[in-house]
Protein backbone atom coordinates (compact mmCIF):
# COMPACT_ATOMS: atom_id res chain seq x y z
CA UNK A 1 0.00 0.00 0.00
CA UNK A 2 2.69 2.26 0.35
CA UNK A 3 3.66 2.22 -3.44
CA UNK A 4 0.05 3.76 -4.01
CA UNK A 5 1.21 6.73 -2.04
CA UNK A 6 4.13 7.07 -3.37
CA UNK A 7 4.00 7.56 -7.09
CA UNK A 8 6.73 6.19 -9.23
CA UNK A 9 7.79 8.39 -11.75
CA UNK A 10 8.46 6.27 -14.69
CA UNK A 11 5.44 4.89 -14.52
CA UNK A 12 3.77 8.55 -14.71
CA UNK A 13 5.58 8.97 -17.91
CA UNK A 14 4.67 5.95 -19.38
CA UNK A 15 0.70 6.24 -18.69
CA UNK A 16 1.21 10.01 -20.10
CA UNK A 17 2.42 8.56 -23.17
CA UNK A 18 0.30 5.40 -23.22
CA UNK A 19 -2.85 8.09 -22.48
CA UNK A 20 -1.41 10.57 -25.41
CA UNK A 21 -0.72 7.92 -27.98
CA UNK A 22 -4.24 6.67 -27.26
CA UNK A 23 -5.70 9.66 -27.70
CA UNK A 24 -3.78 10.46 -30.85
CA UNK A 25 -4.87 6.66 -31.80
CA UNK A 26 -8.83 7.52 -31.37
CA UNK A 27 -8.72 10.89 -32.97
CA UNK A 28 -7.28 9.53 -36.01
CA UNK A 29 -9.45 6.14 -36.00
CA UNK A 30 -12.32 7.55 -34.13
CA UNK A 31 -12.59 11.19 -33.86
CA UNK A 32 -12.14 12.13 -37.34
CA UNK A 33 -14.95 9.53 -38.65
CA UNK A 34 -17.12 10.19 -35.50
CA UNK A 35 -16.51 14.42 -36.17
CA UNK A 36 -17.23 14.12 -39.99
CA UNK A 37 -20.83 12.10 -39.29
CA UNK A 38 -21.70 14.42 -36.90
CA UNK A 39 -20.80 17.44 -39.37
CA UNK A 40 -22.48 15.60 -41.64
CA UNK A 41 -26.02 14.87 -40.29
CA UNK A 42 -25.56 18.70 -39.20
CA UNK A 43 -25.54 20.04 -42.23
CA UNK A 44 -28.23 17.29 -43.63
CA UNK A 45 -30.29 18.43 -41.00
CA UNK A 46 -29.97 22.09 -41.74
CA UNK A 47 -30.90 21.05 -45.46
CA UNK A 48 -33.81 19.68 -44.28
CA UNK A 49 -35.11 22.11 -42.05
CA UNK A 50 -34.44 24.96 -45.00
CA UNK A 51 -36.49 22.60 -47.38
CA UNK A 52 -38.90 22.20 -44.29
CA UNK A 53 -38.82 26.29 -44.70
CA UNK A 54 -39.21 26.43 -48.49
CA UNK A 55 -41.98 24.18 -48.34
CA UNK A 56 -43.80 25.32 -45.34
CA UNK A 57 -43.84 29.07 -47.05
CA UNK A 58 -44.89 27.44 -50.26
CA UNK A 59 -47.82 26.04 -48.41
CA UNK A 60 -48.74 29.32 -47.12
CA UNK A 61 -48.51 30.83 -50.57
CA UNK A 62 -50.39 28.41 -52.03
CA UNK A 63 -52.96 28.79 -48.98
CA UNK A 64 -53.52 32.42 -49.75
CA UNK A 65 -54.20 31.83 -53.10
CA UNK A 66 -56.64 29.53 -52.58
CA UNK A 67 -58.31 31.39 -49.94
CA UNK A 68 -58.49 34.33 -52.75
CA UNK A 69 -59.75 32.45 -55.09
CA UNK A 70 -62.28 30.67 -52.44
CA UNK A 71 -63.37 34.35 -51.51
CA UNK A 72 -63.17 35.61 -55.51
CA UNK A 73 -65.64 32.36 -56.34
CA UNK A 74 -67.94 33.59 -53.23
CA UNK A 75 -68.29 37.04 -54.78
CA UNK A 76 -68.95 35.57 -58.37
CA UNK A 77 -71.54 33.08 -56.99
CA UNK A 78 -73.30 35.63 -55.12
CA UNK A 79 -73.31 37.65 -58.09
CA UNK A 80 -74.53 35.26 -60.20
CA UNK A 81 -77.53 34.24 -57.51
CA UNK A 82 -78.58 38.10 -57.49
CA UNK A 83 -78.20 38.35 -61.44
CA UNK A 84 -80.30 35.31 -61.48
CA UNK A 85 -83.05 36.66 -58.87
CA UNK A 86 -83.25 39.79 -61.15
CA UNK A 87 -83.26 37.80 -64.26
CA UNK A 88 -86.08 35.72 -62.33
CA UNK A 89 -88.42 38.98 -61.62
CA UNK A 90 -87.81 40.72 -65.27
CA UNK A 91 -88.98 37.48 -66.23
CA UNK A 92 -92.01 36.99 -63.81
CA UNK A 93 -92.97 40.60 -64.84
CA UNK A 94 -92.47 40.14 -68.11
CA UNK A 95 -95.03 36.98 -68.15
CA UNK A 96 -97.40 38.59 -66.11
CA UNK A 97 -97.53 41.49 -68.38
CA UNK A 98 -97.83 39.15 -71.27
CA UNK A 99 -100.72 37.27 -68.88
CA UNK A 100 -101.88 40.07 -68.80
CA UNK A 101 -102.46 41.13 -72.27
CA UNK A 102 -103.52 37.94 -73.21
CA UNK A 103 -106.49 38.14 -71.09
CA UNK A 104 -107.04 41.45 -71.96
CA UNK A 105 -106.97 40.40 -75.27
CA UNK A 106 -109.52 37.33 -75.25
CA UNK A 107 -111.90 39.73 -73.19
CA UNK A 108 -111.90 42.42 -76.23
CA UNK A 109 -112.52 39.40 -78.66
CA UNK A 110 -114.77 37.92 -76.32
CA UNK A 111 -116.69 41.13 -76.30
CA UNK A 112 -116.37 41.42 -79.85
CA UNK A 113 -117.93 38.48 -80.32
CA UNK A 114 -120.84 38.92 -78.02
CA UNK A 115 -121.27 41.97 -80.31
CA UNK A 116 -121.12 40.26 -83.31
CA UNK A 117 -123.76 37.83 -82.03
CA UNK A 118 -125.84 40.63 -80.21
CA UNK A 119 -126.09 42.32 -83.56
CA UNK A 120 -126.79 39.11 -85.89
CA UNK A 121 -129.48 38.11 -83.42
CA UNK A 122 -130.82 41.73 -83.95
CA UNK A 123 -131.08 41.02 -87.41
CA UNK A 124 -132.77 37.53 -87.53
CA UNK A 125 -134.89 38.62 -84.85
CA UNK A 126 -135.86 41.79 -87.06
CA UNK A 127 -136.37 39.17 -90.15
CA UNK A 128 -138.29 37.32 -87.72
CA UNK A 129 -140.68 40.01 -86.81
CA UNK A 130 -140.97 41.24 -90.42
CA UNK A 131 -142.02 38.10 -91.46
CA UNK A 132 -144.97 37.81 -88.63
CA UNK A 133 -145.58 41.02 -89.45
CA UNK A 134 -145.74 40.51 -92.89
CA UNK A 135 -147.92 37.38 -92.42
CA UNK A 136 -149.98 39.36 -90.21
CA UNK A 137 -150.76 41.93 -92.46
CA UNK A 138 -151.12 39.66 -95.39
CA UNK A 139 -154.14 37.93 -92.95
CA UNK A 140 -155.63 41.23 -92.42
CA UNK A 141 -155.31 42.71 -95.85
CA UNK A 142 -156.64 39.11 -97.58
CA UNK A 143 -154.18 38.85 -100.00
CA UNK A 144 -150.69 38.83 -100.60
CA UNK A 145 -147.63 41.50 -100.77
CA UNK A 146 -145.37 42.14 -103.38
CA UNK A 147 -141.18 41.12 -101.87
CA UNK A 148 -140.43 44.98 -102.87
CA UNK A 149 -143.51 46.42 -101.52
CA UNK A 150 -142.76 44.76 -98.12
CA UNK A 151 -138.93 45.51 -98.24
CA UNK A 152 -139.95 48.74 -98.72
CA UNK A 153 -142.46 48.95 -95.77
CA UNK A 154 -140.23 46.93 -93.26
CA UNK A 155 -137.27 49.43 -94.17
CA UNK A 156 -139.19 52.11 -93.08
CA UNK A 157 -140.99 50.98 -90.22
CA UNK A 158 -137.37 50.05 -88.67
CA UNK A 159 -136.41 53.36 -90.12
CA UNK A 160 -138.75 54.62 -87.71
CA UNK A 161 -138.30 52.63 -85.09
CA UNK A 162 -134.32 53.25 -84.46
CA UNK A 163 -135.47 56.78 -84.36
CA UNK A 164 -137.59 56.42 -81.84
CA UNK A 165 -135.23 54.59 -80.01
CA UNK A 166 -132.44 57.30 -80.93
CA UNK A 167 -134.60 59.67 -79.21
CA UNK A 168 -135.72 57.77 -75.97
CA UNK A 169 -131.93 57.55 -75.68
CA UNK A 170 -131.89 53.90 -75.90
């Protein structure tokens, strides 16, 4: 136990040397290689974090983008829903006004008509009475009327009759 106390120095120098000649060993075998992969995956890992970068801001670009395009497609499709409302009224107006006139329409033919069919009733009924008439008168006279005397009678007796009619204000 006393040589632990008492240090020999030769054998300091030797485990110096032994220690330095080691370590010269591992940086040479070890070091260097271990150094270089560490250097290595350094700058592989700062590659990858600037490509992490790059592609993280191209994902924001291309985020915006989208989001203005997202927001330009809103506008247009509102747009189109209120050109497309107002498309929808011109067009209800427009059919309503055609509605419209096409009812107006059939009521002034309708009315037409009526008049048409007031006035040829007028007429037959007129023949109708002329005849009776004429039939009457031919029963109280005894014998029969010439066709032009009676046109000319009839003519005059509804002649006669619109102007009375004229002046009742009928």
């Amino acid at each position: 136990m006393d040589k632990l106390l008492q240090p020999d120095p030769g054998l300091m120098i030797w485990t110096i040397i032994t220690f330095l000649v080691l370590v010269a060993i591992l940086k040479k075998a070890a070091w260097g290689p271990l150094l270089a992969a560490i250097e290595a995956r350094e700058r592989r890992l700062g590659e990858e974090r600037a490509a992490a970068e790059k592609a993280r801001a191209q994902a924001e670009r291309i985020q915006r983008e989208l989001e203005e395009k997202l927001s330009s497609v809103h506008a247009q499709s509102r747009e189109l829903l209120a050109a497309a409302a107002r498309d929808g009224e011109s067009l209800r107006a427009k059919l309503r006004a055609a509605a419209e006139d096409d009812a107006r329409a059939i009521k002034d033919k309708t009315a037409a008509e009526l008049a048409a069919e007031k006035n040829k009733l007028v007429a037959e009924l007129r023949a109708h009475v002329a005849d009776l008439s004429v039939s009457v008168a031919e029963k109280l006279i005894g014998k029969s009327v010439d066709d032009g005397v009676q046109k000319s009678v009839l003519d005059g007796f509804f002649k006669d009759l619109d102007a009375a009619r004229g002046g009742r204000g009928a």
